[in-house]
C-alpha atoms as a PDB file:
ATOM      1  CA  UNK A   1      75.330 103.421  78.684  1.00  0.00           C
ATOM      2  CA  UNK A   2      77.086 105.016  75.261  1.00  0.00           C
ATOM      3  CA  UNK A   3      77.776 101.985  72.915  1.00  0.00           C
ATOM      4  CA  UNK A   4      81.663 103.336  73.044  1.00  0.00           C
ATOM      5  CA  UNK A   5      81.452 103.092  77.197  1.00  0.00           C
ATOM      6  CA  UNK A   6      79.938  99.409  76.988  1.00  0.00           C
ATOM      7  CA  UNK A   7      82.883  98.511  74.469  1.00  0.00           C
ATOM      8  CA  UNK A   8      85.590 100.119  77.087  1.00  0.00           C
ATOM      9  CA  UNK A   9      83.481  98.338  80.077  1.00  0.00           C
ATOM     10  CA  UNK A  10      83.889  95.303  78.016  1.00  0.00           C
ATOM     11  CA  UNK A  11      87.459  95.876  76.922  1.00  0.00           C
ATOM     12  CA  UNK A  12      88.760  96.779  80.801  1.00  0.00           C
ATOM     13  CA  UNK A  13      87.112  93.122  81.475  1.00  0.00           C
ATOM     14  CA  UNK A  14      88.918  91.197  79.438  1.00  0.00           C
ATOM     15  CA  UNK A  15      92.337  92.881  79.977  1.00  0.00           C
ATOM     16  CA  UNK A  16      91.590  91.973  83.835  1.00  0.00           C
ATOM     17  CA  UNK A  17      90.441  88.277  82.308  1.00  0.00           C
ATOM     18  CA  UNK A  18      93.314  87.694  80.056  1.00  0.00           C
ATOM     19  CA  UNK A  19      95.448  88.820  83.196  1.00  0.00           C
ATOM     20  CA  UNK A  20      94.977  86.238  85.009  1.00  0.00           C
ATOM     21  CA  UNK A  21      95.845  83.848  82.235  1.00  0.00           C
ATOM     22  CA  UNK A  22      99.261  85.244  81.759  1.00  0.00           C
ATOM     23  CA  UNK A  23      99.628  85.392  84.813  1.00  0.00           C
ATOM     24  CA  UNK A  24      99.056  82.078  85.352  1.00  0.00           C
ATOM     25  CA  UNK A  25     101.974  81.448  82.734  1.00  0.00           C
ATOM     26  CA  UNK A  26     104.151  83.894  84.499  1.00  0.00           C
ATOM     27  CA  UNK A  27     104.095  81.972  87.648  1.00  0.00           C
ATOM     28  CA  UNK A  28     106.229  79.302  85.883  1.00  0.00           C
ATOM     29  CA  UNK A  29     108.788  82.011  84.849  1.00  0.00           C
ATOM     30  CA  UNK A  30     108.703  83.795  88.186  1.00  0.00           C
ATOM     31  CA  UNK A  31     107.659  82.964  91.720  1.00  0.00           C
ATOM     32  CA  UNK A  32     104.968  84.774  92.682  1.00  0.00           C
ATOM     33  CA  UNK A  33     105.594  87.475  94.786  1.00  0.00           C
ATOM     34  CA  UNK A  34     108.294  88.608  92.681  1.00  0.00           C
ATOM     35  CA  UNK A  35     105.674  88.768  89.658  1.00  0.00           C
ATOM     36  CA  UNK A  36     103.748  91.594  91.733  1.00  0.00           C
ATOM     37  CA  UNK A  37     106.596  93.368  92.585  1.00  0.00           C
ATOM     38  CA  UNK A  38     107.611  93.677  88.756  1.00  0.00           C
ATOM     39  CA  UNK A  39     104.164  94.394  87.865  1.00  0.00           C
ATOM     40  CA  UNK A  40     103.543  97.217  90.428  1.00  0.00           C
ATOM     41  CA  UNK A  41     106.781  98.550  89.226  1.00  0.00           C
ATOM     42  CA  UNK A  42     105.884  98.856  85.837  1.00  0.00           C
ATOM     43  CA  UNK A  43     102.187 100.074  86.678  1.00  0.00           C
ATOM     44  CA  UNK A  44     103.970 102.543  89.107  1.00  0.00           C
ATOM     45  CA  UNK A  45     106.610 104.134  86.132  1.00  0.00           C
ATOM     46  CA  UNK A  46     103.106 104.589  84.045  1.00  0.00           C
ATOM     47  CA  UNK A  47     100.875 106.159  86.601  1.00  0.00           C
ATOM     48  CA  UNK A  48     103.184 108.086  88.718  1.00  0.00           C
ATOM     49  CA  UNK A  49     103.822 110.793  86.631  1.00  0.00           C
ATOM     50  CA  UNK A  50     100.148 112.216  86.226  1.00  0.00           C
ATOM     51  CA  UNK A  51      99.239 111.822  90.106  1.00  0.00           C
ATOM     52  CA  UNK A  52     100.520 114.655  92.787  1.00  0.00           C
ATOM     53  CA  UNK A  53     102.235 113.469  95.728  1.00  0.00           C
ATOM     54  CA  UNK A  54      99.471 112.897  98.360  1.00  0.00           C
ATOM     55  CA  UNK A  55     102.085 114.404 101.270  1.00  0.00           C
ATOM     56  CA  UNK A  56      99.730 114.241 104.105  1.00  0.00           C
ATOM     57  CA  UNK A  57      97.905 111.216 103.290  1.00  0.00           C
ATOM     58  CA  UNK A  58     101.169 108.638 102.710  1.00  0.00           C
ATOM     59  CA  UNK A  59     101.593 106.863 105.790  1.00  0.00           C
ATOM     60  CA  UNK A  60      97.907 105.806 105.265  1.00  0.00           C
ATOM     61  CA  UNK A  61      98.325 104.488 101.961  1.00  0.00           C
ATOM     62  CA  UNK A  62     101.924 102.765 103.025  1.00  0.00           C
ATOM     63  CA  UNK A  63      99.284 100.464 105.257  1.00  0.00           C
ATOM     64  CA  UNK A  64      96.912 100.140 102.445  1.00  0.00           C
ATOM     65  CA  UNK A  65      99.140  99.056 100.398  1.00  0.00           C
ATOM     66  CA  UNK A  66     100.487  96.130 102.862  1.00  0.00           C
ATOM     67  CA  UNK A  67      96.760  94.983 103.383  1.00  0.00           C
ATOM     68  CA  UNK A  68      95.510  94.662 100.158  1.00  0.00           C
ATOM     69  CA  UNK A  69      98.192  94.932  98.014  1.00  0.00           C
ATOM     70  CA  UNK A  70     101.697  92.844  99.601  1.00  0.00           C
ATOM     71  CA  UNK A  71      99.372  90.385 101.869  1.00  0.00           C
ATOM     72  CA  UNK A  72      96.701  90.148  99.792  1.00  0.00           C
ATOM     73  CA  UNK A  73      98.357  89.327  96.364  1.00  0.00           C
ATOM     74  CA  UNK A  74     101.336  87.761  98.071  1.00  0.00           C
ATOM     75  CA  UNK A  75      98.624  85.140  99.603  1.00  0.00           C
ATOM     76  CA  UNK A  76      96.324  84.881  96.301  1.00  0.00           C
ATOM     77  CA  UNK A  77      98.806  84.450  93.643  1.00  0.00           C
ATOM     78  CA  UNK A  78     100.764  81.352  95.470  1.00  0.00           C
ATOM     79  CA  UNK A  79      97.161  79.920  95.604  1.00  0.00           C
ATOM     80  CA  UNK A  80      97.132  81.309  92.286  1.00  0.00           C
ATOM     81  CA  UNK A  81     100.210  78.720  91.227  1.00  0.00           C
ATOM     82  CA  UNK A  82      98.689  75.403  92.750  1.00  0.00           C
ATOM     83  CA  UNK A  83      95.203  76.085  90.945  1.00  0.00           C
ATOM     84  CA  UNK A  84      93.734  76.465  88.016  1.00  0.00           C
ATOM     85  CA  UNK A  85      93.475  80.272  86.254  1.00  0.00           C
ATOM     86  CA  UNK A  86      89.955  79.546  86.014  1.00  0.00           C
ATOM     87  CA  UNK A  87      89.172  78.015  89.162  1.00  0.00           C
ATOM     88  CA  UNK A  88      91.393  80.967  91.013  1.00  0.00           C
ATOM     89  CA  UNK A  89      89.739  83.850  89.130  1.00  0.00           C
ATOM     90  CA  UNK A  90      86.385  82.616  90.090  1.00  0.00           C
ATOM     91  CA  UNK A  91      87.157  82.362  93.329  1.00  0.00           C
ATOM     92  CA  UNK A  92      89.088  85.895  93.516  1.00  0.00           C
ATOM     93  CA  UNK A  93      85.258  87.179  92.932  1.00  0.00           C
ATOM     94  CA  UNK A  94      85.113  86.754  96.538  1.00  0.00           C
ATOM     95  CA  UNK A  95      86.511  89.637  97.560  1.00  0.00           C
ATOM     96  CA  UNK A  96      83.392  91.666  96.662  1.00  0.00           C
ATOM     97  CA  UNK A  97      81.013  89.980  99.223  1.00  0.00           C
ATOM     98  CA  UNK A  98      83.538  89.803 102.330  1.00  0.00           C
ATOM     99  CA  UNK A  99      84.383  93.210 101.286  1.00  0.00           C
ATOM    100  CA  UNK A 100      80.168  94.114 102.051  1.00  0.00           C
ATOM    101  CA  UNK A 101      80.431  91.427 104.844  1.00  0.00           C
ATOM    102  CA  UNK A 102      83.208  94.007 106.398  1.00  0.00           C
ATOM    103  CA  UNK A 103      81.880  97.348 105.733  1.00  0.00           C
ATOM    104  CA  UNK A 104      78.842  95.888 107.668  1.00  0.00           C
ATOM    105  CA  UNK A 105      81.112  95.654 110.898  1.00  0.00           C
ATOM    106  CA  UNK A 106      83.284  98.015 110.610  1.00  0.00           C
ATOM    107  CA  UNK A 107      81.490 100.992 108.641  1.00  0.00           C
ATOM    108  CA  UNK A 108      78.758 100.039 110.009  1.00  0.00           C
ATOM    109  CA  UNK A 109      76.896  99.865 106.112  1.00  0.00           C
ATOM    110  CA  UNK A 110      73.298  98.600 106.128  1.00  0.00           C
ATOM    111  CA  UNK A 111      72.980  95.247 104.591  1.00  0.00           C
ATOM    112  CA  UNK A 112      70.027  94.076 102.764  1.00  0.00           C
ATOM    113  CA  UNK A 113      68.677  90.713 102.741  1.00  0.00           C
ATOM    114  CA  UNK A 114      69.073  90.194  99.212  1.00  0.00           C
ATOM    115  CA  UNK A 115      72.588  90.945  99.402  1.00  0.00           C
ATOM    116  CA  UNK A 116      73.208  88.664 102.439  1.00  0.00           C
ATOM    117  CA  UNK A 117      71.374  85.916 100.153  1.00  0.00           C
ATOM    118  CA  UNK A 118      74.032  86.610  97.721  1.00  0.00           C
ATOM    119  CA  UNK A 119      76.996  86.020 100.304  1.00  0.00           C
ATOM    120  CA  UNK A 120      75.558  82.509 101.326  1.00  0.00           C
ATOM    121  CA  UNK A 121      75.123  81.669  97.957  1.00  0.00           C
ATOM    122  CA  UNK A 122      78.385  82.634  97.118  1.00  0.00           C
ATOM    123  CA  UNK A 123      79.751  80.456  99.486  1.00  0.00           C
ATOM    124  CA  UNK A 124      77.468  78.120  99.112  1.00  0.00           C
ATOM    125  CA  UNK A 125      79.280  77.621  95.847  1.00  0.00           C
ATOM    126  CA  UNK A 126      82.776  77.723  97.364  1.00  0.00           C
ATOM    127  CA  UNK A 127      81.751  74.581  99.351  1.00  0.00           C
ATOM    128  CA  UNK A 128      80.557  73.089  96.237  1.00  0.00           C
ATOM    129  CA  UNK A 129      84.305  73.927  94.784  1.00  0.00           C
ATOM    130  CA  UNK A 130      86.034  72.479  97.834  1.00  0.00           C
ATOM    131  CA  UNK A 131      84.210  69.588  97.837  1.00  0.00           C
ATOM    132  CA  UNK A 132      86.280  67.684  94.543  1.00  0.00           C
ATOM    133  CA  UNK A 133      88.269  64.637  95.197  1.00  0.00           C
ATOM    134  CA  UNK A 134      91.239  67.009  94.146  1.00  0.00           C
ATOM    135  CA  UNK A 135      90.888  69.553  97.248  1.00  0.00           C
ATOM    136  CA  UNK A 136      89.869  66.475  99.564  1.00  0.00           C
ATOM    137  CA  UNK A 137      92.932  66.306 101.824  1.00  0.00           C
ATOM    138  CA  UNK A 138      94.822  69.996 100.360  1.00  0.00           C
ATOM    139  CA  UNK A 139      92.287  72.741 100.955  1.00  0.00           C
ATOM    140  CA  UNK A 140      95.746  75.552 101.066  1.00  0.00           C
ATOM    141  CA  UNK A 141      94.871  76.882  98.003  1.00  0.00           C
ATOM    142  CA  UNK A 142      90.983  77.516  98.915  1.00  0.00           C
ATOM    143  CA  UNK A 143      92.198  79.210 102.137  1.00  0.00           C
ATOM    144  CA  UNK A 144      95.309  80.807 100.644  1.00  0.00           C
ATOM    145  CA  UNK A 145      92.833  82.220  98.087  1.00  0.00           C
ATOM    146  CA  UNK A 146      90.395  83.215 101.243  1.00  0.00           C
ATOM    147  CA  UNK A 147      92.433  85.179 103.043  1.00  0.00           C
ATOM    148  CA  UNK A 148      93.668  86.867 100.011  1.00  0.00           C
ATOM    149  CA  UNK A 149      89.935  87.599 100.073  1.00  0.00           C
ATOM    150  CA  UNK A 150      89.658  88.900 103.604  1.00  0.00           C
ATOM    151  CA  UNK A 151      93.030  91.262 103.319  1.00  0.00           C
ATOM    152  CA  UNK A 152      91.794  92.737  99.889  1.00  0.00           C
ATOM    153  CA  UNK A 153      88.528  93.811 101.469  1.00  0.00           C
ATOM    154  CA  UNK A 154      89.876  95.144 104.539  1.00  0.00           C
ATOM    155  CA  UNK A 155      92.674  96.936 102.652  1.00  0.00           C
ATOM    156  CA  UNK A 156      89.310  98.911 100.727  1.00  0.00           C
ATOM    157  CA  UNK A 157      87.639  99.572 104.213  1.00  0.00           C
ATOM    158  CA  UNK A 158      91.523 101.155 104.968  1.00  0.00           C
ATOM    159  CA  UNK A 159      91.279 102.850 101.826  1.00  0.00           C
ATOM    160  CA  UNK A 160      88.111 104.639 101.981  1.00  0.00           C
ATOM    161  CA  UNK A 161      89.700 106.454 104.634  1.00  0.00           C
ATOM    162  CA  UNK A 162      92.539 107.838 101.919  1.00  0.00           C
ATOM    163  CA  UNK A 163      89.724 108.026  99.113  1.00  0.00           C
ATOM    164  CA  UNK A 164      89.218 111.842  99.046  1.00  0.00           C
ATOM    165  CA  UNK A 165      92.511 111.670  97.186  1.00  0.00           C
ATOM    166  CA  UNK A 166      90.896 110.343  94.372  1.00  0.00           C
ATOM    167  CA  UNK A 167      91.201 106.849  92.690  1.00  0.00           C
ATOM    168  CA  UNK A 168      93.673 107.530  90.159  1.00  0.00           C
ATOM    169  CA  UNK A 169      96.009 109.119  92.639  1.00  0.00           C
ATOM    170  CA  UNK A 170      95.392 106.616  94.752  1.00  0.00           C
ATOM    171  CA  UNK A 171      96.478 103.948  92.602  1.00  0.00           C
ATOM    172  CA  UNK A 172      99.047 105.566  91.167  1.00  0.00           C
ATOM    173  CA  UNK A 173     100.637 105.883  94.991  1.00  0.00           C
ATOM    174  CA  UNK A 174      99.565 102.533  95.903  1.00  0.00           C
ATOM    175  CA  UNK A 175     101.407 100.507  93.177  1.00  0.00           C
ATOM    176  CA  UNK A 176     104.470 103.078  94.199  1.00  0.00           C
ATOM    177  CA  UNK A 177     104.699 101.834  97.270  1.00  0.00           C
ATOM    178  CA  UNK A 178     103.226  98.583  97.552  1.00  0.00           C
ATOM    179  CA  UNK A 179     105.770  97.479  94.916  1.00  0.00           C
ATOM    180  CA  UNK A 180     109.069  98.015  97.330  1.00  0.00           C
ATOM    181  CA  UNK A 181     107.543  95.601  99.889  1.00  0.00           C
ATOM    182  CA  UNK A 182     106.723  93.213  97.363  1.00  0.00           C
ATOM    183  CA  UNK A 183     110.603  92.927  96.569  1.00  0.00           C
ATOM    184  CA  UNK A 184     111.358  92.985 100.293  1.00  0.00           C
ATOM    185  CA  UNK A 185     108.958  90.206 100.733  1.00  0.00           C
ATOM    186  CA  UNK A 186     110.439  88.213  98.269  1.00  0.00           C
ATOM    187  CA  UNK A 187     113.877  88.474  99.482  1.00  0.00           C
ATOM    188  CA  UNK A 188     112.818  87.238 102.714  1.00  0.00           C
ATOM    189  CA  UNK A 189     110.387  84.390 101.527  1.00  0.00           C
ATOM    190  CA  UNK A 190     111.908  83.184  97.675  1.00  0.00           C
ATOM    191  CA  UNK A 191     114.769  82.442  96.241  1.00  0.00           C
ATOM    192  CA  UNK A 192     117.050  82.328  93.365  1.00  0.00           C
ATOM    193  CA  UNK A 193     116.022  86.059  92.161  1.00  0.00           C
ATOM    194  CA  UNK A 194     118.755  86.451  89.742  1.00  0.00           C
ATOM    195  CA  UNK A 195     118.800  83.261  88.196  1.00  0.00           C
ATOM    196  CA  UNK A 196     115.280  83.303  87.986  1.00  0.00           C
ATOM    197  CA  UNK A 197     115.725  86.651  86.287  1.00  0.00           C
ATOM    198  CA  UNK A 198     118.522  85.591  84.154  1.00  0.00           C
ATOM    199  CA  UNK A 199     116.222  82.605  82.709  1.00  0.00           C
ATOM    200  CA  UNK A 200     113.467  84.548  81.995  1.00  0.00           C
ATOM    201  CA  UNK A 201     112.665  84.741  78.858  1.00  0.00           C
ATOM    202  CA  UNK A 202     111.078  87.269  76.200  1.00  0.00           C
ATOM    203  CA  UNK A 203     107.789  85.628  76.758  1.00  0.00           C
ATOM    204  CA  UNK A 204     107.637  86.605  80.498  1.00  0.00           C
ATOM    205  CA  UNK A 205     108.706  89.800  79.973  1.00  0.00           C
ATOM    206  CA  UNK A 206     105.905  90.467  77.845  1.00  0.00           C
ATOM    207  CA  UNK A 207     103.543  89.072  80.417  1.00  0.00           C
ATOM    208  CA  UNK A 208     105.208  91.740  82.982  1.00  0.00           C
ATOM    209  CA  UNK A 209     104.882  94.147  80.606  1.00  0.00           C
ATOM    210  CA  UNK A 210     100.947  93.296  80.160  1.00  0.00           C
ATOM    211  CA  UNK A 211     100.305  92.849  83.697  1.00  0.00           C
ATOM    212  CA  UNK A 212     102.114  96.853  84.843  1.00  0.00           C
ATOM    213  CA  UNK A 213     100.438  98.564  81.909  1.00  0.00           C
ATOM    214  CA  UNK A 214      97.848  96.348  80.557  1.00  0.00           C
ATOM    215  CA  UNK A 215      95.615  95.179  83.730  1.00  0.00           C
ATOM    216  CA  UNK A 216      96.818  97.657  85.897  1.00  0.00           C
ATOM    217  CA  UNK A 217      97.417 101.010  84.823  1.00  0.00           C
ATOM    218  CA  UNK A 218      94.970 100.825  81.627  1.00  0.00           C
ATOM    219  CA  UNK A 219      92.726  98.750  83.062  1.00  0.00           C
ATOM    220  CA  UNK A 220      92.294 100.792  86.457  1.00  0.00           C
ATOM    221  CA  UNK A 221      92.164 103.682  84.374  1.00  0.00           C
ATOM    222  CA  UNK A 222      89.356 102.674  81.911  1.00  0.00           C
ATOM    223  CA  UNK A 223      87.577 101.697  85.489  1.00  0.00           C
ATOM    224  CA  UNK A 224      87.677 105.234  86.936  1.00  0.00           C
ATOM    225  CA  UNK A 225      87.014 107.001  83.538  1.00  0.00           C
ATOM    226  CA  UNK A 226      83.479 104.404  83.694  1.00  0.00           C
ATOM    227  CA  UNK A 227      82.790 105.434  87.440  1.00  0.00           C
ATOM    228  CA  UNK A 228      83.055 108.787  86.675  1.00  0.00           C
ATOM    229  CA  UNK A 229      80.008 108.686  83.929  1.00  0.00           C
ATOM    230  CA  UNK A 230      77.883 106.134  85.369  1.00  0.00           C
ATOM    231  CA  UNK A 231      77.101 104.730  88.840  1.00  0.00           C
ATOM    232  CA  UNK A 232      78.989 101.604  90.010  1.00  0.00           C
ATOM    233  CA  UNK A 233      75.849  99.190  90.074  1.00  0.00           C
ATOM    234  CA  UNK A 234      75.888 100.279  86.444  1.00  0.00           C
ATOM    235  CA  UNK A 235      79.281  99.185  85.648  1.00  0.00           C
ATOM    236  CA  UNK A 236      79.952  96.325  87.924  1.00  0.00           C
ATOM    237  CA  UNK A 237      77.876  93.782  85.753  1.00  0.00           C
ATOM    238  CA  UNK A 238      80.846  93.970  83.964  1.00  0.00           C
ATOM    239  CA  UNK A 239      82.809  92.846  86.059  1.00  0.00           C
ATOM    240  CA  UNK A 240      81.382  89.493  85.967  1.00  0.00           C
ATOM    241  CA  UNK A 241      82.942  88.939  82.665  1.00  0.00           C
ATOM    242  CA  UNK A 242      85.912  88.994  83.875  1.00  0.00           C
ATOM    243  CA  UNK A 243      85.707  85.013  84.931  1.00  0.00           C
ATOM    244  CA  UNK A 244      84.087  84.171  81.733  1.00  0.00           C
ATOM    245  CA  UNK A 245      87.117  85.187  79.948  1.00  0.00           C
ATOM    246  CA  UNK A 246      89.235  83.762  81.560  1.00  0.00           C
ATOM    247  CA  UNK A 247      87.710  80.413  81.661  1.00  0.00           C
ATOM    248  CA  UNK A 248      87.747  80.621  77.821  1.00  0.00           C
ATOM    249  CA  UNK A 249      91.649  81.948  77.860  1.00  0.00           C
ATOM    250  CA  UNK A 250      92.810  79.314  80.445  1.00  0.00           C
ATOM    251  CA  UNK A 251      91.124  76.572  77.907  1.00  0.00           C
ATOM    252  CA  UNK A 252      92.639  77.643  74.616  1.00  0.00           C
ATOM    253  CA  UNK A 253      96.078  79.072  75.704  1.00  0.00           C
ATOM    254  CA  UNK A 254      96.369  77.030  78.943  1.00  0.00           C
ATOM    255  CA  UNK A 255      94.877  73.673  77.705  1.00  0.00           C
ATOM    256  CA  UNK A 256      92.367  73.620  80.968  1.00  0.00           C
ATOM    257  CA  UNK A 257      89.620  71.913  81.174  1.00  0.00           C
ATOM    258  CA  UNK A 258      87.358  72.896  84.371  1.00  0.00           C
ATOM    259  CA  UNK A 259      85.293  70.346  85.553  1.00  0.00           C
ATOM    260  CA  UNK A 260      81.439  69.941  85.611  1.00  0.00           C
ATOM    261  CA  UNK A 261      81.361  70.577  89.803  1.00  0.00           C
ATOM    262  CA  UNK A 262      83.648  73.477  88.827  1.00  0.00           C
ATOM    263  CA  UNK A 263      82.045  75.177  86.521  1.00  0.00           C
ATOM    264  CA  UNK A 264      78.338  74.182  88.323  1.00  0.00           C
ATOM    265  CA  UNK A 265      79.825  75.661  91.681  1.00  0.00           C
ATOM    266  CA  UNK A 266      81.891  79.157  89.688  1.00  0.00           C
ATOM    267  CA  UNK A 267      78.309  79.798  88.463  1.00  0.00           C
ATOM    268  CA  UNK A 268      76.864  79.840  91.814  1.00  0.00           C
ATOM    269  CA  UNK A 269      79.319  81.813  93.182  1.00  0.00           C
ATOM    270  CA  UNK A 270      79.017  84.707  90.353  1.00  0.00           C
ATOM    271  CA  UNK A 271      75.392  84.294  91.217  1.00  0.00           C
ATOM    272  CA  UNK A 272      76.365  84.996  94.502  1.00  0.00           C
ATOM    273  CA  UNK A 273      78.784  87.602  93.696  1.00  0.00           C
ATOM    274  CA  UNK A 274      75.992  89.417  92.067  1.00  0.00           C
ATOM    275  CA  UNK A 275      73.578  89.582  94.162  1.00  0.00           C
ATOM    276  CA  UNK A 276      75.676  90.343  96.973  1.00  0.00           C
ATOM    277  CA  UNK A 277      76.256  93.595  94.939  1.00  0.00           C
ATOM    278  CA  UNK A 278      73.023  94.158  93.692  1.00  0.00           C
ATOM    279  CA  UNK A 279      71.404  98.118  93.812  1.00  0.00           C
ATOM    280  CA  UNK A 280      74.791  98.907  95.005  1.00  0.00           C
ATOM    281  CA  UNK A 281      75.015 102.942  94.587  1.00  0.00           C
ATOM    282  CA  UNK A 282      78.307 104.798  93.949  1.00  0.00           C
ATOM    283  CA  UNK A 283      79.918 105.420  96.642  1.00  0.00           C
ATOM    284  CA  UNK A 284      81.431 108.631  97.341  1.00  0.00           C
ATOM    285  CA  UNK A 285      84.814 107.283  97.053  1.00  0.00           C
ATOM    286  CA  UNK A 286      85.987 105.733  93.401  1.00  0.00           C
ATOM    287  CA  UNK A 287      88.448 102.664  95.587  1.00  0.00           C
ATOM    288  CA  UNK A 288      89.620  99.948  93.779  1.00  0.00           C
ATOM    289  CA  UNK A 289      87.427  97.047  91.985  1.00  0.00           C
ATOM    290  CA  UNK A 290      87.862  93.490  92.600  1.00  0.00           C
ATOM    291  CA  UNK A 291      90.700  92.706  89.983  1.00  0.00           C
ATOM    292  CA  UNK A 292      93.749  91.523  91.693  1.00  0.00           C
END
């Protein structure tokens, strides 16, 4: 890779990393379903008005968009609020082996041993997780953060019907209309919207304001403008960074401190995580990488 593409492959990692961390802080302004519906807005105003309306394919992307965008977040970022950022952004790197684990049964993808290695090692490291005093008894947010998992990957096996669209446009569309359901959702399921808006203050704002533009709409579009130069086993290395920084941004503007089983299990999940994608070819479909 071009020194300038490894400094945006960097770059579009951290903004992902750092994500999570104010996002972490934005869950004590806002609950979190309403976060993703004021993020998608924002990300939706950017994008929207450089992607043509994909007429024919929009009912398809209405149902991608309640998969792995209102389920999936909606379930990931309330486990999001009882854990740690660091702890929950390792654990969000699951979605790239149950997303090979279900193009195996329903694409019917070949598998290779060393990627099914990588799966059980990822979990392997999951149990590892699980198994502190803290989760003993209140394993939610390890589920909650699991089925986050499984809805995000089987929103991309939905999506890779939609893909010939293109990924920008396909974002674009997807944070259009996943972002109504989001606010729908949180009618139904939170409460207190406009005092909770009302209280908000210029500080969560900002974090809004970073999550729409920063991590979603510059971020995704630093990710296709890499995919479209190099292949995606080339780029996805990258992606593992994204835990890294935010284990680092959780510790100096959170005041976390993971523990030693924490960190020893979040490296044997990346280790998993990596391996699980290893001599992974693009596909011929640019769908969305595992950022939340």
């Amino acid at each position: 890779m071009k020194p300038f593409d490894v400094f945006t492959a960097v770059l579009m990692a951290s903004l992902w990393g750092m994500g999570f961390v104010l996002a972490k802080f934005g869950l004590g302004q806002f609950p979190p379903i309403l976060l993703m519906g004021l993020r998608f807005t924002v990300a939706a105003l950017v994008l929207v008005w450089f992607a043509p309306i994909p007429r024919q394919e929009m009912p398809r992307i209405v149902l991608v968009a309640l998969v792995a965008g209102a389920i999936s977040y909606s379930l990931t970022f309330n486990a999001f609020k009882q854990v740690d950022a660091s702890l929950g952004t390792i654990l969000i790197q699951l979605e790239s082996p149950l997303a090979v684990l279900l193009a195996l049964v329903f694409l019917k993808e070949r598998i290779t041993w060393v990627r099914g290695a990588g799966i059980a090692i990822a979990f392997a490291g999951v149990v590892l997780i699980a198994g502190q005093p803290k989760f003993v008894g209140n394993l939610t947010p390890i589920f909650l953060l699991l089925g986050g998992g499984i809805t995000w990957a089987s929103g991309q096996v939905l999506a890779k019907k939609v893909s010939h669209i293109g990924g920008f446009r396909l974002t674009a569309w997807f944070a259009v209309l996943v972002a109504p359901q989001f606010f729908v959702a949180s009618l139904l399921l939170e409460q207190d919207h406009l005092a909770v808006l009302r209280a908000a203050d210029w500080r969560g704002w900002l974090i809004v304001l970073y999550l729409g533009f920063g991590m979603t709409a510059l971020g995704y579009t630093l990710w296709y403008r890499l995919i479209s130069r190099y292949r995606v086993n080339q780029v996805s290395p990258f992606l593992l960074l994204i835990p890294v920084v935010a284990v680092i941004g959780s510790m100096i503007l959170l005041g976390e401190h993971p523990t030693l089983q924490t960190l020893i299990g979040g490296c044997v999940v990346l280790a998993g995580v990596a391996l699980s994608t290893w001599g992974r070819e693009r596909p011929p479909t640019a769908v969305a990488p595992i950022t939340d």
